[in-house]
Each structure stands twice: as structure tokens, then as C-alpha cells.
Protein backbone atom coordinates (compact mmCIF):
# COMPACT_ATOMS: atom_id res chain seq x y z
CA UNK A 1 0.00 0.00 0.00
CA UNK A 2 2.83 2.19 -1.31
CA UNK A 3 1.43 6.22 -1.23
CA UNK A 4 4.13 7.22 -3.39
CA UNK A 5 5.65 7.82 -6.59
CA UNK A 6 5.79 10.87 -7.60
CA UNK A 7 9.38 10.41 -8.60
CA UNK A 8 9.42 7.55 -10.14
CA UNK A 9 10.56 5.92 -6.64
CA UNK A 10 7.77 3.02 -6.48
CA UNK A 11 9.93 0.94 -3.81
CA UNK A 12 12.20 2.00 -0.69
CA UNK A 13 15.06 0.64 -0.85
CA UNK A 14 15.31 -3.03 0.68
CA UNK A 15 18.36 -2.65 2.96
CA UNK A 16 18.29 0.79 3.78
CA UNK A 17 16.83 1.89 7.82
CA UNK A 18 17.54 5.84 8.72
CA UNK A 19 19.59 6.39 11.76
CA UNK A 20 18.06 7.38 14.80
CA UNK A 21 17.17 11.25 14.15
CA UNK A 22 18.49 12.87 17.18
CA UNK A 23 18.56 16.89 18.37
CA UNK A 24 15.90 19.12 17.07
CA UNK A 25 17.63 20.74 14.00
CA UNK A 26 17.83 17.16 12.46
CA UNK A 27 14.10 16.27 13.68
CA UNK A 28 12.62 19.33 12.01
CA UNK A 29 14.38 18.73 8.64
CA UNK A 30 12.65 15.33 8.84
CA UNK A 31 9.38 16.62 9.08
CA UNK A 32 9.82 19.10 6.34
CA UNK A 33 10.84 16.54 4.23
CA UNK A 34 7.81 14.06 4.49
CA UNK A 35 5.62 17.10 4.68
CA UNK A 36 6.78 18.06 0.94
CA UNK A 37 4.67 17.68 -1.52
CA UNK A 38 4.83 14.73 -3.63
CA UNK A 39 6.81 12.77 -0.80
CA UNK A 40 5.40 9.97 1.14
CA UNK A 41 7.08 7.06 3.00
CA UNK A 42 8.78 5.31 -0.06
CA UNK A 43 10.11 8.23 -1.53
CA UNK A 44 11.23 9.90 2.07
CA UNK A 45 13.20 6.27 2.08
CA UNK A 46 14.35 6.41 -0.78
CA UNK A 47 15.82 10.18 -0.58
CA UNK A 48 17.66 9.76 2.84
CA UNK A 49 18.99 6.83 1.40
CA UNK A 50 20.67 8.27 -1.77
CA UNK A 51 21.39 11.32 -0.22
CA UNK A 52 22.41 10.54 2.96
CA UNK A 53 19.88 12.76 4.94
CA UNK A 54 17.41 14.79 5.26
CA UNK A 55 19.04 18.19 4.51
CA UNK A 56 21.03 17.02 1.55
CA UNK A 57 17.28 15.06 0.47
CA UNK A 58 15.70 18.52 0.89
CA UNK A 59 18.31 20.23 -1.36
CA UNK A 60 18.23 17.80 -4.17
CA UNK A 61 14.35 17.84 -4.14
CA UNK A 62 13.35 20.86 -6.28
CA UNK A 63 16.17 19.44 -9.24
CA UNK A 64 14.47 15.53 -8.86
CA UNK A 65 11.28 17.03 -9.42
CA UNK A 66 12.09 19.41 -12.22
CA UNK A 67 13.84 15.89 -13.90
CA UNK A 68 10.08 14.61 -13.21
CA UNK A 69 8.51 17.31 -14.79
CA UNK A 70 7.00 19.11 -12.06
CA UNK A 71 7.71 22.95 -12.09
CA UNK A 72 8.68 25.78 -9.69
CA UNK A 73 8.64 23.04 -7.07
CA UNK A 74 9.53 23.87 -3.62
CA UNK A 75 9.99 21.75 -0.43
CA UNK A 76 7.91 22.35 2.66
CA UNK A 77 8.67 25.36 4.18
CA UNK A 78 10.67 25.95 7.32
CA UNK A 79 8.38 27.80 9.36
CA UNK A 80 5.81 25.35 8.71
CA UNK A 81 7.22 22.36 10.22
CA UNK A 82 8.44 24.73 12.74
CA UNK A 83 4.29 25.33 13.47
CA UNK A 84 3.90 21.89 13.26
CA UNK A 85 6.59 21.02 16.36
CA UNK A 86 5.31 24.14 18.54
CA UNK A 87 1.73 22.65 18.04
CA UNK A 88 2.59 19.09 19.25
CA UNK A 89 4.62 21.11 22.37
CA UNK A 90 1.14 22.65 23.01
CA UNK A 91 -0.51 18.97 23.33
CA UNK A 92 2.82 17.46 24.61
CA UNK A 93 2.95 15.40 22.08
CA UNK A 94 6.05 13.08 21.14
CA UNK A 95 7.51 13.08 17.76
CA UNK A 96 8.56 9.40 16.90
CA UNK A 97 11.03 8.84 13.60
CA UNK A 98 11.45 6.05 11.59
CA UNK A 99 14.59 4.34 12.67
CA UNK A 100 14.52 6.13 16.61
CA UNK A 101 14.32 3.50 19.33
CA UNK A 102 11.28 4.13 20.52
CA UNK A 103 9.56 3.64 17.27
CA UNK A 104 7.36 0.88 17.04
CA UNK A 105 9.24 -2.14 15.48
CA UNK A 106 6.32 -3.77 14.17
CA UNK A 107 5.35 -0.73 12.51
CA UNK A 108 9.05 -0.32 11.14
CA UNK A 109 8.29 -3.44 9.30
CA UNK A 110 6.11 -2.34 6.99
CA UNK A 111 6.75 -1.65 3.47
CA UNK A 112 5.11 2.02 3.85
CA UNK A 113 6.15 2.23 7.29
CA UNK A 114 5.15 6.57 8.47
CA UNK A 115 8.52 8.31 8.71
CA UNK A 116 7.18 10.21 11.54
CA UNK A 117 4.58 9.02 14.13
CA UNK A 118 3.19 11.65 16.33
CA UNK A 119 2.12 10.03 20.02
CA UNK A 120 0.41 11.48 22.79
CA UNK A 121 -0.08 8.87 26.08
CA UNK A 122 2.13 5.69 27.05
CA UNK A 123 4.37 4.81 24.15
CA UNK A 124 5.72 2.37 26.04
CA UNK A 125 2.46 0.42 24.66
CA UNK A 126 4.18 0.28 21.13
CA UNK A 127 6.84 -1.99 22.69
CA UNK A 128 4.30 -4.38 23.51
CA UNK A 129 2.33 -7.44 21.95
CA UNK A 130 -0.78 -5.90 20.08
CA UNK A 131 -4.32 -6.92 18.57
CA UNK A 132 -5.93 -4.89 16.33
CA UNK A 133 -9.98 -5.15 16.26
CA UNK A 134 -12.03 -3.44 13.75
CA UNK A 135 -15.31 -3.80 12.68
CA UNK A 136 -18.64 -1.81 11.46
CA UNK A 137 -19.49 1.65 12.51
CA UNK A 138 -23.39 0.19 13.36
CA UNK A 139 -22.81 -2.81 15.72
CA UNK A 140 -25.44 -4.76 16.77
CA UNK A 141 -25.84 -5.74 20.69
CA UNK A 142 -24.30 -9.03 19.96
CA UNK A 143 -21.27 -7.68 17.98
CA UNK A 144 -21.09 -4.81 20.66
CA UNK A 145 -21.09 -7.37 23.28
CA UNK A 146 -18.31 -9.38 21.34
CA UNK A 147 -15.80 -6.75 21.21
CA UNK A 148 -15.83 -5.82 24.38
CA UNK A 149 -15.67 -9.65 25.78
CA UNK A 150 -12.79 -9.90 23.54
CA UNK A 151 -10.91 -6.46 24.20
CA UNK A 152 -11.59 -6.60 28.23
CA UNK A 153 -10.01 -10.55 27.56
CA UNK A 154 -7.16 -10.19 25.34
CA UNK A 155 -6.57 -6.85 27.25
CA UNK A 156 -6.19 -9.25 30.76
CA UNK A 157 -4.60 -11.59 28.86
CA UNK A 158 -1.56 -8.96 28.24
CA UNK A 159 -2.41 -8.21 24.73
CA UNK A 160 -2.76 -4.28 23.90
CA UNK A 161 -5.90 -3.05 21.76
CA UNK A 162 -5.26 -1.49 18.90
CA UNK A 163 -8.39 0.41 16.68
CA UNK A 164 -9.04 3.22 14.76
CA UNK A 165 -11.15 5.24 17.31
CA UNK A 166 -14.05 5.47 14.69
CA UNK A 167 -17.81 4.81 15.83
CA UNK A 168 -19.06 1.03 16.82
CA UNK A 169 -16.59 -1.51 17.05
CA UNK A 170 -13.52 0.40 17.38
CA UNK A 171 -14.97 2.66 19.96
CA UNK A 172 -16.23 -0.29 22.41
CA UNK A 173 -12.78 -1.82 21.86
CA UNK A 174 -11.01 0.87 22.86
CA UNK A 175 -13.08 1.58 26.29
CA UNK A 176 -13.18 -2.09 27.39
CA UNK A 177 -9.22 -1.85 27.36
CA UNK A 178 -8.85 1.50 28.88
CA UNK A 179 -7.38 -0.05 32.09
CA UNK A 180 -5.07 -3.01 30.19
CA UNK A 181 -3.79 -0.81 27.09
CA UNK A 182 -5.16 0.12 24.29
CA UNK A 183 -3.83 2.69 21.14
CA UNK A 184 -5.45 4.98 18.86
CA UNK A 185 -4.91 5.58 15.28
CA UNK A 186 -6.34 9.01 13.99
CA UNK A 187 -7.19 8.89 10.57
CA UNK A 188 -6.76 12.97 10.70
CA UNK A 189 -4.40 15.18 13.32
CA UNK A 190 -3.86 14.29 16.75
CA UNK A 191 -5.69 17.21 17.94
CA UNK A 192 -9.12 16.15 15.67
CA UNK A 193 -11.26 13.90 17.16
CA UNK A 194 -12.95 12.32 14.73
CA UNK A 195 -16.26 11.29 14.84
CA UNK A 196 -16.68 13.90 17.73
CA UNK A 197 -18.69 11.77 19.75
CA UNK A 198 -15.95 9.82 20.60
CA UNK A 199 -13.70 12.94 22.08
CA UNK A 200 -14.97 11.73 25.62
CA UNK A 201 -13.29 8.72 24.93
CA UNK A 202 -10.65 9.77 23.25
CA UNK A 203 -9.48 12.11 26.20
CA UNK A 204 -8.95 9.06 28.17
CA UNK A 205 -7.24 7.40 26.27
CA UNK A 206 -4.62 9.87 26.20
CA UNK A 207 -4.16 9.66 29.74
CA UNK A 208 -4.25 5.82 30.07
CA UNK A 209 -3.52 5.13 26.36
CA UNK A 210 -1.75 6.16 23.75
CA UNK A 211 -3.41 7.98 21.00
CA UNK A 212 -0.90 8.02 17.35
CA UNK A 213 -1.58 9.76 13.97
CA UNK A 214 1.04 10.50 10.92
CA UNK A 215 -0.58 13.47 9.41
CA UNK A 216 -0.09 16.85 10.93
CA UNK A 217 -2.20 18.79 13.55
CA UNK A 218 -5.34 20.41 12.15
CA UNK A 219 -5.94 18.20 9.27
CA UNK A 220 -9.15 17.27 9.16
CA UNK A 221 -10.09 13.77 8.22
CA UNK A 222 -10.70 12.97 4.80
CA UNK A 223 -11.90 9.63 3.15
CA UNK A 224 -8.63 9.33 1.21
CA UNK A 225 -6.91 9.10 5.00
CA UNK A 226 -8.97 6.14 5.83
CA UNK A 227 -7.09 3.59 4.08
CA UNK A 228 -3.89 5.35 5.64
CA UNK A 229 -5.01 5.02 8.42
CA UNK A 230 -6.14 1.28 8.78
CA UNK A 231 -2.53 0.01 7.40
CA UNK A 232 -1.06 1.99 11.03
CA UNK A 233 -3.49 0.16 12.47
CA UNK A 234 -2.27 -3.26 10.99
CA UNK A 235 1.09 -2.39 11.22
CA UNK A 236 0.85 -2.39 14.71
CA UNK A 237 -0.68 -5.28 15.83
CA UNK A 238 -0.03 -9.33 15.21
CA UNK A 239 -3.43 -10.01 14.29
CA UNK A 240 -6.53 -8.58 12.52
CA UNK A 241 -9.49 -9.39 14.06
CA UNK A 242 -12.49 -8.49 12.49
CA UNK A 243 -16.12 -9.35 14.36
CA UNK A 244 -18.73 -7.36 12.50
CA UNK A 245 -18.18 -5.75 8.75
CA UNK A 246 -19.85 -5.46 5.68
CA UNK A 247 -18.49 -6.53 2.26
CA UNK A 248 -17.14 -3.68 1.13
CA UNK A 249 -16.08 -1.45 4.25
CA UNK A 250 -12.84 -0.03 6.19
CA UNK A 251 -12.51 -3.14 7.93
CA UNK A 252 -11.97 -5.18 4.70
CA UNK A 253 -9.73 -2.80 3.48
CA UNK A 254 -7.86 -3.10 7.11
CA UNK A 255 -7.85 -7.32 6.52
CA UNK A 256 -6.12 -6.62 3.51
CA UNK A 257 -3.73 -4.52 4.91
CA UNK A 258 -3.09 -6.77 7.28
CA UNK A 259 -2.16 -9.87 4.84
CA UNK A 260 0.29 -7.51 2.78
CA UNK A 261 2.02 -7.28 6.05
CA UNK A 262 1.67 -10.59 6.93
CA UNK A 263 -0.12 -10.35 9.88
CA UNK A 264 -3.01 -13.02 11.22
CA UNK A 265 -6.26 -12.20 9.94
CA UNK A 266 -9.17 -13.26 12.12
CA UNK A 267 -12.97 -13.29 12.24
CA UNK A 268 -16.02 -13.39 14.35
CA UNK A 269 -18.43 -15.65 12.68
CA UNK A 270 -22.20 -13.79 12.02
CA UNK A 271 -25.71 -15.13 10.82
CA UNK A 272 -25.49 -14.83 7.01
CA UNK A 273 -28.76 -13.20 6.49
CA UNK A 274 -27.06 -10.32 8.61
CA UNK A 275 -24.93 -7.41 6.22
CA UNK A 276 -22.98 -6.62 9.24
CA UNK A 277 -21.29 -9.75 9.29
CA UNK A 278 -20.89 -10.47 5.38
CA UNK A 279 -17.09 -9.27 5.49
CA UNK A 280 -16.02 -11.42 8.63
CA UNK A 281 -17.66 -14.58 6.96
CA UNK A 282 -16.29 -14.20 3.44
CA UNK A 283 -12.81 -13.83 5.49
CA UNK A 284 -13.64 -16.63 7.04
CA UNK A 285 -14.39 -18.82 4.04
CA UNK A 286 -11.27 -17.28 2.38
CA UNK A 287 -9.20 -19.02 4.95
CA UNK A 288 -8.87 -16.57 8.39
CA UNK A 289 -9.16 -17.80 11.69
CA UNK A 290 -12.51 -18.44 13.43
CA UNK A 291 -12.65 -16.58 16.69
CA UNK A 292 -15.31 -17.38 19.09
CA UNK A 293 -13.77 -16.02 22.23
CA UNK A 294 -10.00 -15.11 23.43
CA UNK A 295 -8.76 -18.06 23.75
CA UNK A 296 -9.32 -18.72 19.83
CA UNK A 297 -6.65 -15.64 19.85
CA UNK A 298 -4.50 -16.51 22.26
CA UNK A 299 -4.10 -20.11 20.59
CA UNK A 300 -3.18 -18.88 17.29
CA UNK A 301 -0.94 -15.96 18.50
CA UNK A 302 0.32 -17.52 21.65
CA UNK A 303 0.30 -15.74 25.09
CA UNK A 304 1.91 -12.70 25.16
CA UNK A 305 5.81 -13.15 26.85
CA UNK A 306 5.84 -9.43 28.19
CA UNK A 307 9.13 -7.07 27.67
CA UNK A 308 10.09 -5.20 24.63
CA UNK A 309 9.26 -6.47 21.33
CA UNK A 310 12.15 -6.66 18.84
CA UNK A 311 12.52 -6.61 15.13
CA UNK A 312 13.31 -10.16 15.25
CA UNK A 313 10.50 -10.92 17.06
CA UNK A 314 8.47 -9.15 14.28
CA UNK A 315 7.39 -11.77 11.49
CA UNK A 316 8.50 -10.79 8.15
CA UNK A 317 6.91 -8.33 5.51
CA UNK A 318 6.61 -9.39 1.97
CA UNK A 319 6.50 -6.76 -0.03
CA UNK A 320 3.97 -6.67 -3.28
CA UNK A 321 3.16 -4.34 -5.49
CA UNK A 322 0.58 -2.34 -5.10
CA UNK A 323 -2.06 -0.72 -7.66
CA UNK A 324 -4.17 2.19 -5.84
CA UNK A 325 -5.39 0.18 -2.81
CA UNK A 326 -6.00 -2.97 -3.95
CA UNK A 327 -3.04 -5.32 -3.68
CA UNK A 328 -1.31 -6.95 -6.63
CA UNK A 329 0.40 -10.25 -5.99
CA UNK A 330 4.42 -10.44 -6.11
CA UNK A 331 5.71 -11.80 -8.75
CA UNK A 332 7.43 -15.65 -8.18
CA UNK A 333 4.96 -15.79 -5.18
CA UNK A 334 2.69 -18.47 -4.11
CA UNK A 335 -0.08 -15.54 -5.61
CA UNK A 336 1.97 -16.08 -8.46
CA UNK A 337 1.66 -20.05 -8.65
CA UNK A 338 -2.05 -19.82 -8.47
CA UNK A 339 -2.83 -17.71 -11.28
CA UNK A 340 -0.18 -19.80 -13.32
CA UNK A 341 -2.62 -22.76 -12.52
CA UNK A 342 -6.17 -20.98 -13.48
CA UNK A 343 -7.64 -20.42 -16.46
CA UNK A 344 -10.55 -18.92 -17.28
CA UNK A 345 -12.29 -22.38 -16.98
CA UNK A 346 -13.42 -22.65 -13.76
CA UNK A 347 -11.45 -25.15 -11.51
CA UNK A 348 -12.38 -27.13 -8.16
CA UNK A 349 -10.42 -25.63 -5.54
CA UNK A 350 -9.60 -28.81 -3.41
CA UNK A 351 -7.74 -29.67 -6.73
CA UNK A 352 -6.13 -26.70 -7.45
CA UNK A 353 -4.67 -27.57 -3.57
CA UNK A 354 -3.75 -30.38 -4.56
CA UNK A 355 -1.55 -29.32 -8.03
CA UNK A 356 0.34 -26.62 -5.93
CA UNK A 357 1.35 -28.99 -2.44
CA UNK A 358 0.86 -26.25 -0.44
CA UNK A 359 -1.29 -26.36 2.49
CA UNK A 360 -4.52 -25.25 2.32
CA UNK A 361 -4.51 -21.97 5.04
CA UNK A 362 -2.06 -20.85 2.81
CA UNK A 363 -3.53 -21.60 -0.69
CA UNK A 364 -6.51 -20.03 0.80
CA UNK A 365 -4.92 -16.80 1.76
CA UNK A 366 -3.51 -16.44 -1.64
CA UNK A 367 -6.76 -16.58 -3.28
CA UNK A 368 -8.08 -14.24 -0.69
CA UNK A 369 -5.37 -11.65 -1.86
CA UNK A 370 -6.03 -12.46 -5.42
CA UNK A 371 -9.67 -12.08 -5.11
CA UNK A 372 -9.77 -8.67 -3.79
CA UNK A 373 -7.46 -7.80 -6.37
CA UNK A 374 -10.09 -8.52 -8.66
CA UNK A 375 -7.64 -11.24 -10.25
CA UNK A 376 -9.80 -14.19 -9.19
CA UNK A 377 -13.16 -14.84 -8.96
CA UNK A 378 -14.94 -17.67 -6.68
CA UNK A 379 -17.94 -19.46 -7.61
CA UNK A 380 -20.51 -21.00 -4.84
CA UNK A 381 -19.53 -24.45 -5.61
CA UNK A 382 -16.00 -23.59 -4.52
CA UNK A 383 -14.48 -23.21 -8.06
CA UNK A 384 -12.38 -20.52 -8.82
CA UNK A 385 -11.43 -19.11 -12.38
CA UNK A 386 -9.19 -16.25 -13.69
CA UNK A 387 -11.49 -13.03 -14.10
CA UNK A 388 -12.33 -11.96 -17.63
């Protein structure tokens, strides 16, 4: 879920992780370079690699974009990022950069990984074991009741919460494990609340919590930040675990995230005559993990060990290329395999298992990728067949 390339930079480079950013002076000419226009997390990589930081980065940028054809181009401001830090001094906020210590390491992962992570609460959370849980804005009592079984369990069980502080789901996630850890991802700044409903809620969570957001104070949520948004969200947890979504919804698009990543993707089973839980069971039938309670979670993911999580502790990131949002499976992977095997003629799906040797949980998680990349296309009777 790349958000960049603008010059021509469609991949970070793969060995290549910025040096802790140290005093102030360095700190602000790292915001004002991911706060340029036309820069986002692959091409900030891919500038402080080549040029060896962020100043040098921010003096080659107005001749890389005149190569690229963009005109009278210059990079952000001084006294804007300047604004930017006195703002997050007013909120006593902290200003986490890619490759600092205290940046999350699961997060760090991540292809598209934020350069800079604004945090207001206990960061120390980010250093723990995580569990994201999503689902629809419009829960019903059972979903609602769900959640909060599983946050308030997971939560005791030494697992922190991560959601997206959004209406429904997220929100009864995030107050069931207010006293155990939980972390908010703002799809806007870290001073906008959004909905505004939820600014009760998310005023505690700032004081027992920890509330996180990559764009910069002020900005308003938009629905293009959404998707932004939910791949944090992913990116900070182990597992997905979705209990009540529709088809097509911010959940889904979270899931997905999540199996870019390579994170567990997990579902709450619902009645099938019930919209709110279409999403969770087509994950389901695509090959997630059935969750019924916590200790559905806790068996797949293991109990939580406590201390600081490592990188090696973090489970590898593939890397695919993306198109938009949707994601577009790397070449030579098993994604790969699969569409070598299908035609348009539908085939049986047990056999297509069968020609490849892999095991099915993964087979099925391919065609779950390749089917929301529109690549695929599943019949009822459990055939699948390239789409036309």
C-alpha cells in the first residue's frame, strides 16, 4: 500500500533503515521533508537513502522534481514544520522517527512504514504485543457485546488493543481496554477527534492510552486518510481481528492490509442473512481464523511473553506491489503459482490444492489476496477461475 511515486521511486530501498534522528535541528528537517509535496514514505526512504539525509534530500528535491517534470517546485517550508513542532509542544505530544528506538518495530516493518509518528499517552504500549480489532461503525448488541468480551479478555490476557477510534466496534474496543492498554490511530491530526462523539473517549485514552496519527495537527479527516489510516493500524498489531463488517467497508480494506504485512487475519463468525457480518464470513471462508472467544486468539498468537518487542521478534513483511489500494500479488509468489494454474475455466479448488502442495490456510490466503485484487473470482460451488 505504497502512497508514493511521484518520482518515479515506487519501492524504498530493501536494505536501507535511517539512523536514529536525534537533536531538534535534524528532527525538524525530517518533518519538512515528508511534509513536501509529492513525498510519502517510499520516496522519504528512498531520498535519505541516496542522499544521505534529510538536509542534503531537501536540497536535491526541487532538481528531482524538475527531472520529473513538475515545475517551480519547492519543499515544505521551514516555518511550517516549525508550526507543526510548537503545536505538538502545546498537546505534549512526542515526535517518533522512523529508525529512533522508541519507534514501534512492528510498525518499522512495513513496506510504507510513516517516517514520523506523532504520540500522545504511554508509548511504552508500542513496545508491547498488540491486537488490532475493527469492525462496522453500526454494531449490533451481539457484535457490541463481542468486542468488548474480547478487548476486556485479550486486554487481561496482556495483549494491547489497537483500533481506529471510529464509531461502533472500534470505539467499544477501545473503552473495554482502557485499564489493560489500548492505542489509537487518527485517521486525521492528533488534535481532531474524529467522529466527535468519541472525544470523551478519546481524552482518556490519552491519559491511560496512547493515541498516534502520521498526518499533521489540524488536518481534518478525509476519506482518502482512511485507508492510511487502517494500514497503522495493521502495522501495529499481530493479528486482525475483524467481528462485525460489511463486504465492502474499512474493515476489509484493514484485513487486507493486514495480509500484505503478513499479519493473522481473524474473524467473528455472524448469521449470514445479517450485512454486518458479510465481510467477517467471506474472510472466514477465504481461509482466516474463526474466533469465538480469546482463547481462539490466544491459541493462534500464543500468550503474550511481556518485555520489549524486537525486530526479530516481528514476522516478516513481503513486499507486493501495489495498484491504488488494492493489492497486486508479487511476482514468483505463491499468488503467483495460483494464477499460473487458473484459467478462465473454472477449476475445483480442493484440486487446485492439490496441483500446488501447499497447504490449504495458505492456498486459501492467496486466493483471498487475489480475489480482492479482482484477479480471481470464486464461484458457490467452490471453483475458482481467472477473471475476464
Amino acid at each position: 500500500m505504497v502512497h508514493d511515486d511521484a518520482f518515479g521511486f515506487a519501492e524504498p530501498p530493501l536494505d536501507y533503515a535511517p539512523p536514529p534522528a536525534g537533536d531538534m535541528r535534524e528532527r525538524l528537517l525530517r518533518l519538512r521533508l515528508v511534509r513536501s509535496r509529492r513525498v510519502g514514505p517510499a520516496t522519504y526512504l528512498r531520498l535519505m537513502a541516496e542522499h544521505g539525509g534529510a538536509e542534503a534530500a531537501l536540497a536535491a528535491l526541487p532538481g528531482i522534481a524538475h527531472a520529473a517534470g513538475v515545475q517551480d517546485y519547492a519543499p515544505c517550508p521551514e516555518a511550517v514544520a516549525a508550526a507543526e513542532l510548537r503545536a505538538a509542544e502545546r498537546l505534549r505530544a512526542r515526535m517518533l522517527c522512523l529508525g529512533d528506538a522508541d519507534y514501534p518495530a512492528s510498525l518499522a516493518g512495513i513496506s510504507d512504514a510513516p517516517p514520523v509518528l506523532w504520540a500522545l499517552g504511554r508509548v511504552d504500549l508500542l513496545s508491547r504485543p498488540a491486537v488490532a480489532i475493527v469492525g462496522t461503525r453500526n454494531a449490533s448488541a451481539l457484535g457490541a457485546r463481542m468486542a468488548r468480551r474480547l478487548a476486556r479478555d485479550l486486554g487481561e490476557a496482556g495483549y494491547v488493543v489497537v483500533s481506529g477510534l471510529a464509531r461502533g466496534i472500534d470505539a467499544i474496543s477501545h473503552d473495554a481496554a482502557l485499564d489493560t492498554g489500548t492505542v489509537a490511530v487518527h485517521a486525521g491530526g492528533l488534535d481532531v477527534v474524529y467522529p466527535t462523539e468519541n472525544a470523551e473517549l478519546a481524552g482518556k485514552i490519552g491519559k491511560t492510552g496512547l493515541r498516534v496519527s502520521e498526518m499533521p495537527f489540524g488536518l481534518q479527516p478525509q476519506g482518502r486518510h482512511f485507508p492510511r489510516r487502517n494500514r497503522i493500524v495493521s502495522g501495529l498489531a499481530q493479528a486482525v481481528i475483524v467481528v462485525e463488517a460489511a463486504a465492502r467497508s474499512g474493515s476489509l480494506i484493514t484485513a487486507r492490509a493486514a495480509l500484505d504485512q503478513g499479519r493473522e487475519v481473524m474473524a467473528v463468525p455472524g448469521h449470514p442473512l445479517d450485512s454486518r457480518a458479510s465481510g467477517g464470513n467471506i474472510l472466514l471462508r477465504d481461509g482466516a481464523t474463526l474466533v469465538r472467544g480469546a482463547d481462539d486468539v490466544i491459541e493462534a498468537l500464543g500468550l503474550p511473553a511481556g518485555g520489549r518487542v524486537t525486530k526479530a521478534e516481528v514476522r516478516p513483511t513481503p513486499k507486493p506491489a501495489v495498484a491504488g489500494a488494492v493489492a497486486v500479488p508479487p511476482e514468483g509468489g505463491l499468488e503467483a503459482l495460483v494464477l499460473a494454474r487458473l484459467e478462465a475455466t473454472p477449476l475445483e479448488e480442493d484440486q487446485l490444492i492439490r496441483e500446488l502442495g501447499h497447504p490449504p490456510r495458505e492456498v486459501a490466503r492467496a486466493l483471498a489476496v487475489l480475489e480482492m485484487a479482482g484477479r480471481v473470482t470464486r464461484s458457490a460451488g467452490g471453483s475458482v477461475a481467472l477473471s475476464n
